[in-house]
Protein backbone atom coordinates (compact mmCIF):
# COMPACT_ATOMS: atom_id res chain seq x y z
CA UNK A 1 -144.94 11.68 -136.04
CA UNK A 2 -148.72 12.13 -137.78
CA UNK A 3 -148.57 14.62 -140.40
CA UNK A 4 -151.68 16.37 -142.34
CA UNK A 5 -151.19 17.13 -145.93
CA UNK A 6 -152.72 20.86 -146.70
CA UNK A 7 -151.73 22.02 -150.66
CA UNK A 8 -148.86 19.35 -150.74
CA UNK A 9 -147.87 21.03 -147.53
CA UNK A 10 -147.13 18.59 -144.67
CA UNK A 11 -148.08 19.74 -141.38
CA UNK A 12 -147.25 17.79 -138.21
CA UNK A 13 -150.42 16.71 -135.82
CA UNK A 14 -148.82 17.21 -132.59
CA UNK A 15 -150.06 19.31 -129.33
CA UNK A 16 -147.54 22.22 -127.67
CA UNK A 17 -146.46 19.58 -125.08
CA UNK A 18 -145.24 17.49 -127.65
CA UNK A 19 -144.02 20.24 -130.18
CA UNK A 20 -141.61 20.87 -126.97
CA UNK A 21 -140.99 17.55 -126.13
CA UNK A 22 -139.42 17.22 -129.79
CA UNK A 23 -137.84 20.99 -129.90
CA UNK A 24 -136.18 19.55 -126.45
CA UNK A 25 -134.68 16.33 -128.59
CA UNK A 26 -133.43 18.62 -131.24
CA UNK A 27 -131.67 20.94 -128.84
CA UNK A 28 -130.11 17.50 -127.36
CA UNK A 29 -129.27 15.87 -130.21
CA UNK A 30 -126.96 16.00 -133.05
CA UNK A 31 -127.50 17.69 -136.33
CA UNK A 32 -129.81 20.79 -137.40
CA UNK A 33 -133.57 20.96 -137.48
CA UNK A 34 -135.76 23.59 -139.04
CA UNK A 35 -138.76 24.67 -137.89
CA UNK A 36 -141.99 26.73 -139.31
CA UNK A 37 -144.90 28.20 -137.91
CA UNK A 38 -147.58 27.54 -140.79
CA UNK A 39 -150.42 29.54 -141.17
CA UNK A 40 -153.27 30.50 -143.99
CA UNK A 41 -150.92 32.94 -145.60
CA UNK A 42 -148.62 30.53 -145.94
CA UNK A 43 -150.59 27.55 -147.31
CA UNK A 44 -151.84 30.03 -149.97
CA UNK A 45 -148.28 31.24 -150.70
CA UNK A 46 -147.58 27.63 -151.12
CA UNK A 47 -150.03 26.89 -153.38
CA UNK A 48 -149.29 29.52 -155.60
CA UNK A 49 -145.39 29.17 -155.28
CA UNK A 50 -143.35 26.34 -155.85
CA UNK A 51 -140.36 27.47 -154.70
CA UNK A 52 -142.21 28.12 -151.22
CA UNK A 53 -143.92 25.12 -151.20
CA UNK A 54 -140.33 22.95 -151.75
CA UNK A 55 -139.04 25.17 -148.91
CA UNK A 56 -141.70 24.53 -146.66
CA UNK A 57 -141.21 20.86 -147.29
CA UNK A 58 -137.25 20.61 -146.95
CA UNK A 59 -137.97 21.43 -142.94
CA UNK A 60 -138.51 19.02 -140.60
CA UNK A 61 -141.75 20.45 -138.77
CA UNK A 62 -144.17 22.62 -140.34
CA UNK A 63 -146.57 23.62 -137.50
CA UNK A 64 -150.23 24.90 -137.54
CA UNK A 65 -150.33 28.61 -136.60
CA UNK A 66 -153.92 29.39 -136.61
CA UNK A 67 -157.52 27.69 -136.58
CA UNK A 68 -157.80 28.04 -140.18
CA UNK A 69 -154.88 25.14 -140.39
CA UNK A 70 -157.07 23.28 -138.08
CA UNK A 71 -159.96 23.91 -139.75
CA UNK A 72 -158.52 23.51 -143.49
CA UNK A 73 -156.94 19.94 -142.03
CA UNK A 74 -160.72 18.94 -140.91
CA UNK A 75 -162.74 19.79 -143.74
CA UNK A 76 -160.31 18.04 -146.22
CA UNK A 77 -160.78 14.93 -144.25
CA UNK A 78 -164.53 15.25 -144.20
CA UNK A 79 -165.60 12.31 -146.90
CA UNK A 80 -167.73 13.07 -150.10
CA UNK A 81 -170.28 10.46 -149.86
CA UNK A 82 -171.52 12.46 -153.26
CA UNK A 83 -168.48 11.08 -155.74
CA UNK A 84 -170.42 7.59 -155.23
CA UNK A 85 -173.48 8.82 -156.59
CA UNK A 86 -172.68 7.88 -160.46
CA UNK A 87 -175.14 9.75 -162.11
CA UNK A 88 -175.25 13.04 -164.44
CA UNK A 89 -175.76 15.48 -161.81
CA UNK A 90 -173.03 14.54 -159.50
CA UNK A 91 -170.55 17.13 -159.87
CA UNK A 92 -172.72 19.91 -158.86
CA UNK A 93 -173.53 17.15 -156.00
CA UNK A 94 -170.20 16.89 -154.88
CA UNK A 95 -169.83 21.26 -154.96
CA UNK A 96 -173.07 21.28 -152.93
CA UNK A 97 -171.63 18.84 -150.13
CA UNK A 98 -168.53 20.41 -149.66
CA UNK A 99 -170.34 23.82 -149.74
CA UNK A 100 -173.02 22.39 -147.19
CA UNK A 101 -169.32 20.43 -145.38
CA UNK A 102 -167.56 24.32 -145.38
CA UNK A 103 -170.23 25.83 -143.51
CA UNK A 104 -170.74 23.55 -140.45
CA UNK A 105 -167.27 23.02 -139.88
CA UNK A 106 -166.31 27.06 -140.04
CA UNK A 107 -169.28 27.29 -137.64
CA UNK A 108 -167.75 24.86 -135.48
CA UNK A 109 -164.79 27.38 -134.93
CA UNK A 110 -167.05 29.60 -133.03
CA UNK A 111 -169.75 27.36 -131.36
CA UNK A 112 -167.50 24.02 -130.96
CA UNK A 113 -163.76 24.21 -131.38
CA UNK A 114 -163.55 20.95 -130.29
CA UNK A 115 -165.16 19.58 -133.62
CA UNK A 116 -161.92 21.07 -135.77
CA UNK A 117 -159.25 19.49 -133.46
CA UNK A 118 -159.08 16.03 -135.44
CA UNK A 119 -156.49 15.65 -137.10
CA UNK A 120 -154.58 18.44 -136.60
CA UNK A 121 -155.70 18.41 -132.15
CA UNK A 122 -153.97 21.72 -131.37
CA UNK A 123 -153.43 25.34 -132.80
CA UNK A 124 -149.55 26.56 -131.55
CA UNK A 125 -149.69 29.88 -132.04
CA UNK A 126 -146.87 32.24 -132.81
CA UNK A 127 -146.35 33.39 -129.43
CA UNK A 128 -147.02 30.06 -128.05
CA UNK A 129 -144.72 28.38 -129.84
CA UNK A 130 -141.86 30.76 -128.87
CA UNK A 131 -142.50 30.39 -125.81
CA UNK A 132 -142.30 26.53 -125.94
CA UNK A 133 -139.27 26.67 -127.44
CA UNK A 134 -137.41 28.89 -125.23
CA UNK A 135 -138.94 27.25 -122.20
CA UNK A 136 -136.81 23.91 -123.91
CA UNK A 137 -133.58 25.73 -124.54
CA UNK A 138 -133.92 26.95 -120.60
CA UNK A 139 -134.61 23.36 -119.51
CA UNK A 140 -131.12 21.86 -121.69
CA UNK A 141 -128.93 24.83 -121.00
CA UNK A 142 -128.92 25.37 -125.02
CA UNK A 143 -127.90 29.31 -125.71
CA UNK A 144 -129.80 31.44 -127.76
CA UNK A 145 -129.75 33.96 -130.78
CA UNK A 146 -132.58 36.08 -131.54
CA UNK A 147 -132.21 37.62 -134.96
CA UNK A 148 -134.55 40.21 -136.73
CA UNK A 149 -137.29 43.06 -136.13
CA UNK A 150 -136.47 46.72 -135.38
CA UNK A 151 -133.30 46.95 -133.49
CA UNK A 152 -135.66 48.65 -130.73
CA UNK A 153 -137.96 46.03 -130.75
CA UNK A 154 -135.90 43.28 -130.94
CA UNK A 155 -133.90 44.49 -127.47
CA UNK A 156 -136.93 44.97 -126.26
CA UNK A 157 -138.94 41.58 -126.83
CA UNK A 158 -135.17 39.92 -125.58
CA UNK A 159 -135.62 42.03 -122.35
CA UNK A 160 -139.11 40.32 -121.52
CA UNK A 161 -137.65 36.80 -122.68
CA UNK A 162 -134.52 37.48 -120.04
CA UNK A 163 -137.49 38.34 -117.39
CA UNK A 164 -139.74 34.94 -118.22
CA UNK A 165 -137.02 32.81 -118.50
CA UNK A 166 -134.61 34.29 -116.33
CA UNK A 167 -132.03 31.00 -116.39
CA UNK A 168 -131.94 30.98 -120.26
CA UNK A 169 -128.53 31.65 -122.24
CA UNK A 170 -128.88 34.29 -124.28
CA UNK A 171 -125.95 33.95 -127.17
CA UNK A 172 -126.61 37.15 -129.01
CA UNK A 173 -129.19 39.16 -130.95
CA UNK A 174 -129.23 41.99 -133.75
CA UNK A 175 -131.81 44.07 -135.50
CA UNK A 176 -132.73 42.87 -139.30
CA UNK A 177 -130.67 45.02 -141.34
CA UNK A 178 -127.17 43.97 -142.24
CA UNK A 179 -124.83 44.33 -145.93
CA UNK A 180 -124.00 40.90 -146.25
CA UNK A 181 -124.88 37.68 -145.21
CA UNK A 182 -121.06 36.19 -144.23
CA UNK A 183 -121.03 39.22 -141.30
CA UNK A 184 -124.06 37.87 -139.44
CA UNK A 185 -123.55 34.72 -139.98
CA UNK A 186 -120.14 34.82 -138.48
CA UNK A 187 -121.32 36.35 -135.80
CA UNK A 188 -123.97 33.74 -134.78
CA UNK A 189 -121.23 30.68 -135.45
CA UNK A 190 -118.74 33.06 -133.03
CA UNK A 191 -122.13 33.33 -130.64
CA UNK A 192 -122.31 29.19 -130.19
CA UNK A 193 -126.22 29.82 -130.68
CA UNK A 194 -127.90 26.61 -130.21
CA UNK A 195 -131.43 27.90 -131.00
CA UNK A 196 -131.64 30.67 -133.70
CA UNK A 197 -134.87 32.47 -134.22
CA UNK A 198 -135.10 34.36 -137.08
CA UNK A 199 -137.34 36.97 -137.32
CA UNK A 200 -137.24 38.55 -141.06
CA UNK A 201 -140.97 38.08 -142.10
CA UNK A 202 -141.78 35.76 -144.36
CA UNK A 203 -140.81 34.46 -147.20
CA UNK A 204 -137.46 35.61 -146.65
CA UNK A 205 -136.91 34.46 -143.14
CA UNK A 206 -137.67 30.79 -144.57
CA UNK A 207 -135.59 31.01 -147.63
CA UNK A 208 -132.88 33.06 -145.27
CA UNK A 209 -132.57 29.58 -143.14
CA UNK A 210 -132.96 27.02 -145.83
CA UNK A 211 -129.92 28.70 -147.85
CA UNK A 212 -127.79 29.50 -144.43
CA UNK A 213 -128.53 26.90 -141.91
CA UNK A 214 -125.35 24.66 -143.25
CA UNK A 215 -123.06 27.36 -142.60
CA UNK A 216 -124.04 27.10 -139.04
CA UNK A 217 -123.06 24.23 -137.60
CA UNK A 218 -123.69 24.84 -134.15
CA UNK A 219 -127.34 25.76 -134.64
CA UNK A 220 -129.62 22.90 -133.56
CA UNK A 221 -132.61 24.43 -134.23
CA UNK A 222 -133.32 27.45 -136.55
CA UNK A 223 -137.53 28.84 -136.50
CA UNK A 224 -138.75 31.48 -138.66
CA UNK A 225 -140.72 33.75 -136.08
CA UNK A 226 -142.48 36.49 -138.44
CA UNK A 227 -144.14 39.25 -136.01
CA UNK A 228 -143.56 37.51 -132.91
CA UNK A 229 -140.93 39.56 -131.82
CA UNK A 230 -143.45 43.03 -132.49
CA UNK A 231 -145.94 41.16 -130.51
CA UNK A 232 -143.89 40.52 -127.33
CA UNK A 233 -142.22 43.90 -127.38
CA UNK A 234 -145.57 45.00 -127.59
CA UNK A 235 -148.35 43.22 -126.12
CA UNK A 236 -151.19 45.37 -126.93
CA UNK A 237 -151.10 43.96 -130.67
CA UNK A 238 -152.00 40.38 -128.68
CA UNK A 239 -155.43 39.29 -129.21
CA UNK A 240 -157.58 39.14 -126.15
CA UNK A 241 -157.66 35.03 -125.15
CA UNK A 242 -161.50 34.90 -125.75
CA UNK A 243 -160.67 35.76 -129.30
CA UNK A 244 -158.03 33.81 -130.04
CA UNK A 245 -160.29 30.95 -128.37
CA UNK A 246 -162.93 31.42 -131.10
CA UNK A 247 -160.27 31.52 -133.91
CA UNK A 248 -160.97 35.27 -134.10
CA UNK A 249 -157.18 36.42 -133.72
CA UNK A 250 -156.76 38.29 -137.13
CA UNK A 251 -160.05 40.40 -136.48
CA UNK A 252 -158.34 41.80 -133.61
CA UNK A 253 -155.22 42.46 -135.85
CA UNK A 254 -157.38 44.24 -138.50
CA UNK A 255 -158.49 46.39 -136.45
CA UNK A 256 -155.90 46.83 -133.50
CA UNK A 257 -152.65 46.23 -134.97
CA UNK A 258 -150.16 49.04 -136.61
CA UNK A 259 -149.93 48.28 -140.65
CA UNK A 260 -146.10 46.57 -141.38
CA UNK A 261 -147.26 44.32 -143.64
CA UNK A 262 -146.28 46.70 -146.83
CA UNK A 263 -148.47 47.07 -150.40
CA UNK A 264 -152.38 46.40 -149.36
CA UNK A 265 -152.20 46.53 -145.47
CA UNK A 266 -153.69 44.13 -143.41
CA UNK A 267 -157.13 44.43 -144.92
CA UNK A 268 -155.52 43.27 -147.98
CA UNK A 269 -153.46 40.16 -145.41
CA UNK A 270 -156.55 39.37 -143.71
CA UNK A 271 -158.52 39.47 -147.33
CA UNK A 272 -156.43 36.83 -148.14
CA UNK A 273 -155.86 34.97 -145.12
CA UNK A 274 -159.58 34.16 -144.41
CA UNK A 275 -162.07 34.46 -147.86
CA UNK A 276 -159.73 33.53 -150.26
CA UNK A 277 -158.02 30.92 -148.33
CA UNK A 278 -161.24 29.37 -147.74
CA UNK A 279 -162.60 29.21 -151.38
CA UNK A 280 -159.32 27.93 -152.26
CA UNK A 281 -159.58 24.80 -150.13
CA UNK A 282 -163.29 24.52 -150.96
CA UNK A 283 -162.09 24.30 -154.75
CA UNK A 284 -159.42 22.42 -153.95
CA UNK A 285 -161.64 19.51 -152.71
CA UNK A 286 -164.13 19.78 -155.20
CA UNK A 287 -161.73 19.51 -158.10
CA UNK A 288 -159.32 16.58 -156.14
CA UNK A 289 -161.71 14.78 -154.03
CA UNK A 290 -158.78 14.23 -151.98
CA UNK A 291 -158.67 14.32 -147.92
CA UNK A 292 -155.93 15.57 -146.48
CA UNK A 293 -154.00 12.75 -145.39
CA UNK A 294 -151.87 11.22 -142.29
CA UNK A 295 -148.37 9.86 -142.73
């Protein structure tokens, strides 16, 4: 499997038919897999956090949530024909190509997506992904455990799923509030979950499965989900398609969505998630030179 390397962050180059494809091997096979749904938050988490970044790459498929991934993977593989111009000036040649390199290929976003889906060819996102991987549990007979959310919302995005999927094995789900670790997790092992999506936000749904997954032995697969669960229980936070077509899926949450996201708000999120991100990888190449790469 082709993986693209964004701040010593691995992410695998794979469609959603072959992201289910492999979800559908894991569910048949032997052993435990774990699964993340990367996006520009979490790239710039990574960066700044080793402990996330070592997290990230102890998993066995990082995935590209969002256009920004796509677009982050493409612009790092865009050459700097500048670093072989050896004379004084050509540092502040190499800023102004990647400057001049950062504008066409954010443009591209909006008036050619297609330009952005080499190497990274396909954006999964959130809801996308669940869906492919619930569509593979259905199609092996593997059961289910949906953990995290509001208690409300959480019975209520497992309602839809029993409606979509209406053959799929539903092991057990709970709300993401408990005392102690040992009770839930002895609940999913009495479950037989197969597939365990965890829905806790992040960091702490990816550090929750790193530092639990071994107690689980009959987990196959185990996904941090973040707001996917809001999103399903309530579909008007869901970006109309033309937007999330143009990569324009977190103006729609700036605007539409209700504020969980704590200290800041989603201005502060999106902030983050789209300026900052971008200057970051912009510096990043300047100062490395490096491409991302494929393994």
């Amino acid at each position: 499997m082709k993986q693209v390397e964004i701040f010593n962050v691995k992410i695998a180059a794979i469609d959603s038919s072959e992201f289910k494809s492999i979800v559908k091997g894991f569910l048949s096979g032997k052993g435990s897999k774990k699964i993340a749904k990367v996006n520009t938050e979490f790239l710039l988490r990574a960066k700044e956090n080793t402990e996330f970044q070592s997290t990230l790459e102890s998993f066995d498929i990082n995935i590209a949530d969002g256009k920004g991934v796509l677009w982050a993977a493409k612009y790092l593989s865009l050459p700097l024909r500048a670093k072989k111009f050896q004379i004084s000036n050509f540092k502040f040649l190499i800023a102004l190509e990647a400057i001049c390199q950062m504008i066409y290929s954010g443009a591209s976003l909006v008036f050619y997506p297609r330009y952005c889906k080499y190497p990274i060819p396909e954006n999964i996102p959130g809801m996308d992904a669940m869906f492919s991987m619930l569509g593979a549990a259905e199609e092996t007979g593997s059961s289910v455990y949906f953990l995290g959310a509001m208690e409300d919302v959480n019975e209520k995005a497992v309602e839809t799923f029993k409606k979509k999927y209406p053959k799929l094995k539903v092991a057990g789900r709970r709300g993401g509030f408990w005392k102690k670790d040992t009770e839930i997790i002895e609940e999913i092992n009495a479950s037989g979950a197969e597939l365990l999506i965890v829905a806790l936000g992040s960091p702490k749904q990816e550090y929750w499965i790193r530092d639990n997954i071994s107690k689980l032995p009959a987990v196959k697969v185990a996904v941090g989900e973040g707001g996917t669960l809001d999103r399903v229980a309530n579909p008007k936070e869901k970006a109309p398609g033309f937007m999330q077509k143009i990569g324009l899926e977190w103006l729609w949450r700036l605007f539409a969505s209700k504020n969980r996201t704590g200290s800041g708000g989603r201005a502060k999120r999106v902030w983050r998630a789209v300026p900052v991100f971008i200057w970051e990888v912009v510096k990043w190449k300047v100062r490395s030179g490096d491409s991302s790469h494929n393994f």
